[in-house]
PDB file of N, CA and C in Angstrom:
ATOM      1  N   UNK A   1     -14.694  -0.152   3.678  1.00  0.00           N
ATOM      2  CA  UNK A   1     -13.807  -1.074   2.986  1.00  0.00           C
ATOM      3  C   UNK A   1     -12.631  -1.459   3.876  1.00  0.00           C
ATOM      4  N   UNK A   2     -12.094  -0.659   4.602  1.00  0.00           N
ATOM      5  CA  UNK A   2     -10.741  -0.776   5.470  1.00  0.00           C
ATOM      6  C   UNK A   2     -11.170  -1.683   6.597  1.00  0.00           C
ATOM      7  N   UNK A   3     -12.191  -1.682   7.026  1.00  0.00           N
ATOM      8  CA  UNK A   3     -12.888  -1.900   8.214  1.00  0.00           C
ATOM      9  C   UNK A   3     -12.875  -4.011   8.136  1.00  0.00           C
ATOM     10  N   UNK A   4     -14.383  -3.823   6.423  1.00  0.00           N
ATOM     11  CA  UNK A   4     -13.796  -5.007   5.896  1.00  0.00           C
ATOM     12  C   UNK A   4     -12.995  -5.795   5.799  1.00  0.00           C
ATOM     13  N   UNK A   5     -11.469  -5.442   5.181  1.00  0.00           N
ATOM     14  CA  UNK A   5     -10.249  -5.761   4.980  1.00  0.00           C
ATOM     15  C   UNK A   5      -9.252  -6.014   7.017  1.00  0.00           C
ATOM     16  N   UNK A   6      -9.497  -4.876   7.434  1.00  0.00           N
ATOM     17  CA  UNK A   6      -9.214  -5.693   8.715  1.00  0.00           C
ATOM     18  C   UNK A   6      -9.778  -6.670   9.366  1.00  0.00           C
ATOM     19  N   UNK A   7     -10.986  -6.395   9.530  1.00  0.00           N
ATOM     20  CA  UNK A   7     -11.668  -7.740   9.878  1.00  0.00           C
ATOM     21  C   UNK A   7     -10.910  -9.294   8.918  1.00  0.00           C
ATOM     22  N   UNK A   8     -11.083  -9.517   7.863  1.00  0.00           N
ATOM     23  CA  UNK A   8     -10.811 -10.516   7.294  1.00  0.00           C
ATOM     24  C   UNK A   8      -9.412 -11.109   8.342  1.00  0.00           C
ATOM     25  N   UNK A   9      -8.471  -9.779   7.887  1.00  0.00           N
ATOM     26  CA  UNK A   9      -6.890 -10.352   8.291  1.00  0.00           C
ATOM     27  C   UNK A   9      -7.082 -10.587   9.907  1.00  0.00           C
ATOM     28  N   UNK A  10      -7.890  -9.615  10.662  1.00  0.00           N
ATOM     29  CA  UNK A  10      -7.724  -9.803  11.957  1.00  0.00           C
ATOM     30  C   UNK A  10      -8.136 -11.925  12.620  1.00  0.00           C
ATOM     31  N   UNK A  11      -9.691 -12.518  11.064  1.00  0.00           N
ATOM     32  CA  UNK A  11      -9.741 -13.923  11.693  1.00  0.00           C
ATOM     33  C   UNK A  11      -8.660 -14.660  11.052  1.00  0.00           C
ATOM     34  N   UNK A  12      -7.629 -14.011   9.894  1.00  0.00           N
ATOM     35  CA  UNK A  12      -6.672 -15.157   9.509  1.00  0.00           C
ATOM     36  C   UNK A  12      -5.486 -14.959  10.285  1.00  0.00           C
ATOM     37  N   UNK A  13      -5.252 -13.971  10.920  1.00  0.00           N
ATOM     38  CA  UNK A  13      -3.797 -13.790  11.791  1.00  0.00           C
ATOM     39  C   UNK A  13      -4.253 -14.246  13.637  1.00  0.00           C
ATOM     40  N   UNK A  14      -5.718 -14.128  14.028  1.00  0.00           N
ATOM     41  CA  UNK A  14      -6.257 -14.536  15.264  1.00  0.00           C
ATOM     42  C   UNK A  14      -5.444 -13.030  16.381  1.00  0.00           C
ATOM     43  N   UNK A  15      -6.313 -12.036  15.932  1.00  0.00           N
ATOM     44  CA  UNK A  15      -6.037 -10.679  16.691  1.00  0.00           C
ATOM     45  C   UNK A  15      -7.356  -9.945  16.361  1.00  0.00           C
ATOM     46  N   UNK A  16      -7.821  -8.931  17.607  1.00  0.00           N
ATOM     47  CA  UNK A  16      -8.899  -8.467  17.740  1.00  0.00           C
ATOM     48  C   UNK A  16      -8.630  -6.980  17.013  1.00  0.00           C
ATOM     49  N   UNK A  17      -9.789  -6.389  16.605  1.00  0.00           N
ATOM     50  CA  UNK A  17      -9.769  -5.341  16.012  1.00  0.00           C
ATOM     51  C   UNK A  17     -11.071  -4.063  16.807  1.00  0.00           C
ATOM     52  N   UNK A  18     -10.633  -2.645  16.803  1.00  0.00           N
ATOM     53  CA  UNK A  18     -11.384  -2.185  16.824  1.00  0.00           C
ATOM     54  C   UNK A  18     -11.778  -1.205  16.123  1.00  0.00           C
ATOM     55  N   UNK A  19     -12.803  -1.495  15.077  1.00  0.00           N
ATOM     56  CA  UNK A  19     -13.766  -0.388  14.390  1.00  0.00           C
ATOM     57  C   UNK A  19     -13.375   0.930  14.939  1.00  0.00           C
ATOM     58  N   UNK A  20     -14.081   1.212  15.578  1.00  0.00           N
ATOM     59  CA  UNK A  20     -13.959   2.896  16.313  1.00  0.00           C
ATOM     60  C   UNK A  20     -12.633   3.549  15.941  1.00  0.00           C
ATOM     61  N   UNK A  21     -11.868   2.673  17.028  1.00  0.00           N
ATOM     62  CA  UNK A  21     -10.427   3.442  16.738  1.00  0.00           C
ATOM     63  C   UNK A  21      -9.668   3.200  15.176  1.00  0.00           C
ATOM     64  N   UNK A  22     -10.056   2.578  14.465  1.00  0.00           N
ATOM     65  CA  UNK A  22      -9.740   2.200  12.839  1.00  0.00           C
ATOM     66  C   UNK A  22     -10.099   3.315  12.590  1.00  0.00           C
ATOM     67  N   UNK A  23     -11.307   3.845  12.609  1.00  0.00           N
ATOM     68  CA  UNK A  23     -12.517   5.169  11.879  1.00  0.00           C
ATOM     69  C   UNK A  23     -11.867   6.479  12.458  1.00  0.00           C
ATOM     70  N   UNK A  24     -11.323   6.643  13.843  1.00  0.00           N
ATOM     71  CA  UNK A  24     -11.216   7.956  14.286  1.00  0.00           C
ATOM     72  C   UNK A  24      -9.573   7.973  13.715  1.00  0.00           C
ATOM     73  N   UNK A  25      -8.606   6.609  13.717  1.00  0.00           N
ATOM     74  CA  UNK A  25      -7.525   7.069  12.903  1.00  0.00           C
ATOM     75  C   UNK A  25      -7.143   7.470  11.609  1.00  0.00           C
ATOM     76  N   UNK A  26      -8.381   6.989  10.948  1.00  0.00           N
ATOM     77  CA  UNK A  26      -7.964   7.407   9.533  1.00  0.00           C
ATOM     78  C   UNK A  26      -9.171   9.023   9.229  1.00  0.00           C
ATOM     79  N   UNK A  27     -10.018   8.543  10.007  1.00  0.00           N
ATOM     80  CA  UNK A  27     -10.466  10.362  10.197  1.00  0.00           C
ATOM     81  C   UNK A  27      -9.275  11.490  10.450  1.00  0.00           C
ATOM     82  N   UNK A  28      -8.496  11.008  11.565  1.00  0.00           N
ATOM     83  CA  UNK A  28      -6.991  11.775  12.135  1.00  0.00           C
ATOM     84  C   UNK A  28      -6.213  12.210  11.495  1.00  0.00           C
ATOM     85  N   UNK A  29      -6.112  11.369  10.068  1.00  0.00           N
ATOM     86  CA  UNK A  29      -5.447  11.228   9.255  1.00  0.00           C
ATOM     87  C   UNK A  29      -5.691  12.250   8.127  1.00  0.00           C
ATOM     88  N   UNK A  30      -6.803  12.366   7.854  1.00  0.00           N
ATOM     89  CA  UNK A  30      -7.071  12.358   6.624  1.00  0.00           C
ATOM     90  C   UNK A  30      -7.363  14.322   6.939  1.00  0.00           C
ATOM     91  N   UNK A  31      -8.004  14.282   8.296  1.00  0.00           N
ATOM     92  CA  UNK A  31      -7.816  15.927   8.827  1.00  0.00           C
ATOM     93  C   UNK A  31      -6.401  16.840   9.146  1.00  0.00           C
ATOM     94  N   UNK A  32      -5.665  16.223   9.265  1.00  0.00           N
ATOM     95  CA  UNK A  32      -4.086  16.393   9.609  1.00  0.00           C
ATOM     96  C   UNK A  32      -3.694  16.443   8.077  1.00  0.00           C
ATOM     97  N   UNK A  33      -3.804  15.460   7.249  1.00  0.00           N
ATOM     98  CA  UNK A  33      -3.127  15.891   6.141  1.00  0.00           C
ATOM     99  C   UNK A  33      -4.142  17.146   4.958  1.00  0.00           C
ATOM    100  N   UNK A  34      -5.546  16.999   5.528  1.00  0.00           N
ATOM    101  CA  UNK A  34      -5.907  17.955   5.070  1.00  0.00           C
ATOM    102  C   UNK A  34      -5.611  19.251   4.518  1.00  0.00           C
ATOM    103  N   UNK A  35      -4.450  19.704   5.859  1.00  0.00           N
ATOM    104  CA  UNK A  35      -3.810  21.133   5.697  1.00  0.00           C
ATOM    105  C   UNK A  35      -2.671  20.618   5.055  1.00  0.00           C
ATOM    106  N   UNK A  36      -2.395  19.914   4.921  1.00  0.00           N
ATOM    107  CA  UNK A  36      -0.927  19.940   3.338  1.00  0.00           C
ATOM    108  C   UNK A  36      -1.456  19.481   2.270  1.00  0.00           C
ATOM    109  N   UNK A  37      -2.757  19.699   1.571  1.00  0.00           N
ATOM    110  CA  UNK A  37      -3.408  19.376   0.581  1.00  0.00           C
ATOM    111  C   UNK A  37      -3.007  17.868   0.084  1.00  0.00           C
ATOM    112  N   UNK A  38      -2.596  16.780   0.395  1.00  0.00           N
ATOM    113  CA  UNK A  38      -1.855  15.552   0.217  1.00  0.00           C
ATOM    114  C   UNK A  38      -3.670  14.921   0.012  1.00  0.00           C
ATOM    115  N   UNK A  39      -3.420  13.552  -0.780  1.00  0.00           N
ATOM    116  CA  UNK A  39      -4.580  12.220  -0.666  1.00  0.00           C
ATOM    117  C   UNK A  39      -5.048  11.986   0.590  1.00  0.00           C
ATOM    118  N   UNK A  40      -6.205  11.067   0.079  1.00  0.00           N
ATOM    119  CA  UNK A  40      -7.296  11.059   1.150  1.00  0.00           C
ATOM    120  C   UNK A  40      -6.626   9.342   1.276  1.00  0.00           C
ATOM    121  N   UNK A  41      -6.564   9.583   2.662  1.00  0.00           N
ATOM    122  CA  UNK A  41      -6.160   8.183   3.479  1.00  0.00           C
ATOM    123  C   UNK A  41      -6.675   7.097   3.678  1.00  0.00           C
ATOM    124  N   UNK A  42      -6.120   5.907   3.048  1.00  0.00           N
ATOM    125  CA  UNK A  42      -7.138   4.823   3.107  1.00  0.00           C
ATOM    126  C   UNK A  42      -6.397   3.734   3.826  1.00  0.00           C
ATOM    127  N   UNK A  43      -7.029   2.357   3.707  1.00  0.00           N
ATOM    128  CA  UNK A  43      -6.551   1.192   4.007  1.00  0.00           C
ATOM    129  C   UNK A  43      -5.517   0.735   2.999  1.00  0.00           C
ATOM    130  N   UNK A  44      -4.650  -0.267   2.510  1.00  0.00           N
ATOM    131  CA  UNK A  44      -3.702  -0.678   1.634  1.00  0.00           C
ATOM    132  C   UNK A  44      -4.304  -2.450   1.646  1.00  0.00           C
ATOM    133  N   UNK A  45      -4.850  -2.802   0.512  1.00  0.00           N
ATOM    134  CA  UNK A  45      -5.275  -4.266   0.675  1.00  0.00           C
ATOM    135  C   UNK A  45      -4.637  -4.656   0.093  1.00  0.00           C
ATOM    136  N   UNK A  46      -3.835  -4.745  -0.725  1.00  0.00           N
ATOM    137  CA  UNK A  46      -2.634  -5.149  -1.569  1.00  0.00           C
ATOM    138  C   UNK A  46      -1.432  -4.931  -0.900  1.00  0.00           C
ATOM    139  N   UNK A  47      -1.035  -4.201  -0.397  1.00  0.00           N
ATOM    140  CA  UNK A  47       0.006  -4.076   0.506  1.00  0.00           C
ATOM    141  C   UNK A  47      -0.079  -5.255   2.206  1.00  0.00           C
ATOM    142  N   UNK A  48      -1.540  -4.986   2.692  1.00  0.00           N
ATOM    143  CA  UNK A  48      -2.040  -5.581   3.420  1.00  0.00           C
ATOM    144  C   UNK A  48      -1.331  -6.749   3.423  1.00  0.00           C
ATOM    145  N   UNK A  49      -1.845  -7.840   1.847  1.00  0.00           N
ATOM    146  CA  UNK A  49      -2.418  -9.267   1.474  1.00  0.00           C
ATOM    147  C   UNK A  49      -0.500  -9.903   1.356  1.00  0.00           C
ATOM    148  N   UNK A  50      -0.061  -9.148   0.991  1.00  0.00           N
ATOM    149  CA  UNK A  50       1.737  -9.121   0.851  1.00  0.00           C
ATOM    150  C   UNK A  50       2.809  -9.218   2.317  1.00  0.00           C
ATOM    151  N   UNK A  51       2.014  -8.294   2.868  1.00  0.00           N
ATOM    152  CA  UNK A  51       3.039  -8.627   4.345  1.00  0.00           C
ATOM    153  C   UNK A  51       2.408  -9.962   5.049  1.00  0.00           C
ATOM    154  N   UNK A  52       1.109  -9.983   4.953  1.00  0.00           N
ATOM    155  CA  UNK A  52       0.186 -11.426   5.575  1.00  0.00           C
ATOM    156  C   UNK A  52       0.987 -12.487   4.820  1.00  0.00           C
ATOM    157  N   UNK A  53       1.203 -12.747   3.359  1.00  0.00           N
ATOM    158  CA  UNK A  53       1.730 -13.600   3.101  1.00  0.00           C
ATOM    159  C   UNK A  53       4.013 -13.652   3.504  1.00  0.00           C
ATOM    160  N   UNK A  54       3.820 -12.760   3.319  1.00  0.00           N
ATOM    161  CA  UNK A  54       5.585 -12.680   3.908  1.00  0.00           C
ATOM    162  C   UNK A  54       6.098 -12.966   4.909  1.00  0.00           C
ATOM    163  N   UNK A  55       4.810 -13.251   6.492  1.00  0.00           N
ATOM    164  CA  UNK A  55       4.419 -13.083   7.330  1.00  0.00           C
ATOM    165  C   UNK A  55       5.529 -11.898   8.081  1.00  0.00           C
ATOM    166  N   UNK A  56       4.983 -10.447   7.537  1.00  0.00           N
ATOM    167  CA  UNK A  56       5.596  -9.834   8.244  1.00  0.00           C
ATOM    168  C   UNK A  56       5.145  -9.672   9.836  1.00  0.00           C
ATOM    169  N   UNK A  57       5.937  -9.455  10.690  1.00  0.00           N
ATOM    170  CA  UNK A  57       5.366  -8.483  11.675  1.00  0.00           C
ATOM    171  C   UNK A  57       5.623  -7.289  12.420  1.00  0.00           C
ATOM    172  N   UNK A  58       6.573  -6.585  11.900  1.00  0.00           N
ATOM    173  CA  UNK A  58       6.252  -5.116  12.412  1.00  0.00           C
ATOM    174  C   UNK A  58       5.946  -4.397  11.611  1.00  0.00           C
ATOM    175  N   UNK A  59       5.601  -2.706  11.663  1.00  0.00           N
ATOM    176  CA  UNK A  59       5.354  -1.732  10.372  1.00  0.00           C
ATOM    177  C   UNK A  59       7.157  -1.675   9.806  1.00  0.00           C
ATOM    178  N   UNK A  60       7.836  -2.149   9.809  1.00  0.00           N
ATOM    179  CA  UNK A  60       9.182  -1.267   9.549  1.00  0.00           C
ATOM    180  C   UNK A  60       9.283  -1.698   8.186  1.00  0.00           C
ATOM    181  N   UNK A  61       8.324  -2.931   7.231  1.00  0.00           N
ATOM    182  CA  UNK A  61       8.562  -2.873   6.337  1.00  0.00           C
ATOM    183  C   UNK A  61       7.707  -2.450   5.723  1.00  0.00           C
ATOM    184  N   UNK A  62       7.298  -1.026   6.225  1.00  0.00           N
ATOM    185  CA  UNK A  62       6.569   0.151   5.305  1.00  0.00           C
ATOM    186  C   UNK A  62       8.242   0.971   5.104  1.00  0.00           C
ATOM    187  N   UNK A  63       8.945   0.913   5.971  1.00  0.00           N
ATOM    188  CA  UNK A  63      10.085   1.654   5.669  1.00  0.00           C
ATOM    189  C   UNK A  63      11.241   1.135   4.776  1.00  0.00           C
ATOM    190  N   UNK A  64      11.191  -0.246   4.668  1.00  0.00           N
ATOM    191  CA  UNK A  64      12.081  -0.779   3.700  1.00  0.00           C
ATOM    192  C   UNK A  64      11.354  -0.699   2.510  1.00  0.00           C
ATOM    193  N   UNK A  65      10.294  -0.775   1.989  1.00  0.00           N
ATOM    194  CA  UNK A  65       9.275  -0.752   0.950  1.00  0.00           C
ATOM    195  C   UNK A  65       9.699   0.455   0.197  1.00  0.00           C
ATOM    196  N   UNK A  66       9.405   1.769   1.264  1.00  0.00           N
ATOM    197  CA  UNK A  66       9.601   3.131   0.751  1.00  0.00           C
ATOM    198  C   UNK A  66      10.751   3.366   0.478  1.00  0.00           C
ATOM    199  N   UNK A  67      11.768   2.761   1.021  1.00  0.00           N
ATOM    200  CA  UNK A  67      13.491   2.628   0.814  1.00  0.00           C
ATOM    201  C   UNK A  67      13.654   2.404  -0.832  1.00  0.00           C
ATOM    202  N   UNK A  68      13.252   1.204  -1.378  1.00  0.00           N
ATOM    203  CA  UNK A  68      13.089   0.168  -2.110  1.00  0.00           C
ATOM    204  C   UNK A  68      12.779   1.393  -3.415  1.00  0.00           C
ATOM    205  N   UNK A  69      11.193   1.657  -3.087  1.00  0.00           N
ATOM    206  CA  UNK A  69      10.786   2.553  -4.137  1.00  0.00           C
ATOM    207  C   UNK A  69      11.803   4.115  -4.544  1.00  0.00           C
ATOM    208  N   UNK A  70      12.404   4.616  -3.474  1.00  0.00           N
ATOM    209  CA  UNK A  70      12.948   5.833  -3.546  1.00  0.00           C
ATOM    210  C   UNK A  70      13.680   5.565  -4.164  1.00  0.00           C
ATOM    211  N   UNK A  71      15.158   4.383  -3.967  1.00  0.00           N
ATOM    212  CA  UNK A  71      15.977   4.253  -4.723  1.00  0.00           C
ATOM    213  C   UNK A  71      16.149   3.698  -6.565  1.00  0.00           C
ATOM    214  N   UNK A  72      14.917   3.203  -6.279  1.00  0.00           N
ATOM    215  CA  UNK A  72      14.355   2.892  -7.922  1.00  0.00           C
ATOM    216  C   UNK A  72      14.039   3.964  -8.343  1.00  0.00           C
ATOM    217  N   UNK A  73      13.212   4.832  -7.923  1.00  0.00           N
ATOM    218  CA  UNK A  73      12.974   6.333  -8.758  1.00  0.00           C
ATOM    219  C   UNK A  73      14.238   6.665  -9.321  1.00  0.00           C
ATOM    220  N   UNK A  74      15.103   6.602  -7.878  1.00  0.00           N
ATOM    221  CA  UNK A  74      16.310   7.679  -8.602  1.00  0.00           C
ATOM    222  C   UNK A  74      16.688   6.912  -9.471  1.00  0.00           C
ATOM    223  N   UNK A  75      17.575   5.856  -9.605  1.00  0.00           N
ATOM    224  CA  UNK A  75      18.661   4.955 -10.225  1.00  0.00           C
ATOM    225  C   UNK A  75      17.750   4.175 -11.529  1.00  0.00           C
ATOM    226  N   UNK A  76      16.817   3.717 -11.360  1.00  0.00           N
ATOM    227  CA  UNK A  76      16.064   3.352 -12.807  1.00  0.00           C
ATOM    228  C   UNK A  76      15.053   4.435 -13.529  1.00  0.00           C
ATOM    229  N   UNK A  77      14.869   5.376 -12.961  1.00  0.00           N
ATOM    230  CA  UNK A  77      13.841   6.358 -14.042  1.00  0.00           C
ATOM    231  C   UNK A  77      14.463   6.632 -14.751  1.00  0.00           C
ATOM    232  N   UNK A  78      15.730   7.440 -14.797  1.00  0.00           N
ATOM    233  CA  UNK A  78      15.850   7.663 -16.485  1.00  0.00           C
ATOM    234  C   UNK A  78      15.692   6.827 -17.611  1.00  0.00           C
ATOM    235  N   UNK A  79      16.374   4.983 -16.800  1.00  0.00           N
ATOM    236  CA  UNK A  79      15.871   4.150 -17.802  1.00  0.00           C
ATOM    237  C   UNK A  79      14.577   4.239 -18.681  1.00  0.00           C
ATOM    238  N   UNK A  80      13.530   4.164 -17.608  1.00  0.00           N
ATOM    239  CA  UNK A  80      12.320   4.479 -18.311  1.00  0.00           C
ATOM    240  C   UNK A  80      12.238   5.440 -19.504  1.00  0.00           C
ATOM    241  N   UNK A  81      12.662   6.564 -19.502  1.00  0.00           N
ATOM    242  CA  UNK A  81      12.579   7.098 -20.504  1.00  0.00           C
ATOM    243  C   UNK A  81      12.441   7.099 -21.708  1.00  0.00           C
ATOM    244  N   UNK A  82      12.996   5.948 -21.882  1.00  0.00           N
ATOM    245  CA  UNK A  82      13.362   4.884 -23.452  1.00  0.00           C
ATOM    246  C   UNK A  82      12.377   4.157 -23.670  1.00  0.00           C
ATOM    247  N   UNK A  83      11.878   3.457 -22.335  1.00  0.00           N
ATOM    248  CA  UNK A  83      10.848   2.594 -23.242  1.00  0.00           C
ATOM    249  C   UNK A  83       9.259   3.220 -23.249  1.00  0.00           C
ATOM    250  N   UNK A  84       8.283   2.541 -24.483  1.00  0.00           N
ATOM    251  CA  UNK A  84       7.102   3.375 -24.796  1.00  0.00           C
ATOM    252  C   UNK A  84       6.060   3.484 -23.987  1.00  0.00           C
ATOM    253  N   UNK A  85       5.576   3.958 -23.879  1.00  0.00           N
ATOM    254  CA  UNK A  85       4.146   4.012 -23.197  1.00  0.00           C
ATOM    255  C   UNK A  85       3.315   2.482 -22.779  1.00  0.00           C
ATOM    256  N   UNK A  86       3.063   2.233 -24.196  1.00  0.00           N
ATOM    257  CA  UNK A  86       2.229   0.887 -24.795  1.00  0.00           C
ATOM    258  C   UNK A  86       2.799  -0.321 -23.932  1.00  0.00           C
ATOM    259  N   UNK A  87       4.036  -0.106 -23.743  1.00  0.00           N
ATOM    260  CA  UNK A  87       5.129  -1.258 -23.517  1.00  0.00           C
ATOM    261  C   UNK A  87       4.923  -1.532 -22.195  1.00  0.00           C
ATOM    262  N   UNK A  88       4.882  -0.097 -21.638  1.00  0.00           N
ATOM    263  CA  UNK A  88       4.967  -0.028 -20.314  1.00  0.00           C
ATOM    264  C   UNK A  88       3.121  -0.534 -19.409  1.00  0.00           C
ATOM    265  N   UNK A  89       2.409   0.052 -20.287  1.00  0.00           N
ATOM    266  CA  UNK A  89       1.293  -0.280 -20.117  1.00  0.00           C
ATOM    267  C   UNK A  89       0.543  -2.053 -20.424  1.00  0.00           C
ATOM    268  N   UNK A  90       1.109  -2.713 -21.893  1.00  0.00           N
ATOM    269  CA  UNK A  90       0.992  -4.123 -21.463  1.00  0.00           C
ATOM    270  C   UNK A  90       1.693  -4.469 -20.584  1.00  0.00           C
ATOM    271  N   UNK A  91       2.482  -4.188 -19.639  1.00  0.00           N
ATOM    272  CA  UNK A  91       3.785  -5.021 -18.853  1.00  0.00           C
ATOM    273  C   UNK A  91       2.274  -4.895 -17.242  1.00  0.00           C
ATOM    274  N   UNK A  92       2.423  -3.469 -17.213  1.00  0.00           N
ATOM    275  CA  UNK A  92       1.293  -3.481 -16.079  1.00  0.00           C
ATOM    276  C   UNK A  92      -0.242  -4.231 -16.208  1.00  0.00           C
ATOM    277  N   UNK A  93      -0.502  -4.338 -17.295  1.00  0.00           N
ATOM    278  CA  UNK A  93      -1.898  -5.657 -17.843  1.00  0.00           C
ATOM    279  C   UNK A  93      -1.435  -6.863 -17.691  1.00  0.00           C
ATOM    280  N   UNK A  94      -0.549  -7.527 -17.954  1.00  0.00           N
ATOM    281  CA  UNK A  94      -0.128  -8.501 -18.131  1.00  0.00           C
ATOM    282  C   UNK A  94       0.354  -8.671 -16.173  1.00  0.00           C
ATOM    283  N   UNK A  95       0.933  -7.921 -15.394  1.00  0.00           N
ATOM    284  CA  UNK A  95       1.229  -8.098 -13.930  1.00  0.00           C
ATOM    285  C   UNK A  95       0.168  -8.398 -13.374  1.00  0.00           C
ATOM    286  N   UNK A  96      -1.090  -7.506 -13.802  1.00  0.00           N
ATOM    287  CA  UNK A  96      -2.417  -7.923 -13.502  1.00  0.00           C
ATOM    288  C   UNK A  96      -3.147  -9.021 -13.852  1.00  0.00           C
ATOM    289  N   UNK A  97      -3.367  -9.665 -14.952  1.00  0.00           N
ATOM    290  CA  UNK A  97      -3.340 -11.036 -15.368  1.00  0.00           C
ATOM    291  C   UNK A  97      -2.999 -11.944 -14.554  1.00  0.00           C
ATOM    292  N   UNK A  98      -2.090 -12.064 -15.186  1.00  0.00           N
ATOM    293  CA  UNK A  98      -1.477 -13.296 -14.619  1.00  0.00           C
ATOM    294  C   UNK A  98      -0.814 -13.277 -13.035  1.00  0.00           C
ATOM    295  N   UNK A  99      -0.715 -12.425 -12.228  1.00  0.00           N
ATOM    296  CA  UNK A  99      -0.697 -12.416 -10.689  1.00  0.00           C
ATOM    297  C   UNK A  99      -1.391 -13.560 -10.175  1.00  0.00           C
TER     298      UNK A  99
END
């Protein structure tokens, strides 16, 4: 699937890709985090399809992203607290929808 997904972006951005080293990094990956019991490492195609359109180009906005999310945990979760489940769950159907 990752392999897939690069290929695509690699003919809409016009940059070469290589399989192999795609496969042995996320193999690298996924053995390294092995020993801290953490998820199995994949590609991000949604994350991917977002910087292609933003036209990002370096990784650093994996670091503003994670910035972004940390400070929302802290400063809006308790909000959450208040509202219901249901609420919270059409809001995420409805993001999906209509996207």
């Amino acid at each position: 699937e990752s392999i897939a997904i690069a290929k695509a972006f690699s003919r809409k951005n016009r940059y070469r890709i290589d399989p192999t080293q795609e496969l042995l990094a996320m193999g690298a990956a996924n053995l390294f985090s092995s020993f801290f019991q953490s998820y199995a490492i994949t590609g991000s195609f949604s994350r991917t399809a977002i910087n292609s359109q933003s036209n990002v180009a370096t990784p650093l906005s994996g670091v503003f992203t994670s910035l972004v999310v940390v400070l929302s945990l802290l400063f809006l979760a308790p909000a959450f607290q208040y509202i219901p489940k249901s609420s919270l769950g059409a809001l995420i159907i409805a993001a999906i929808i209509f996207n």
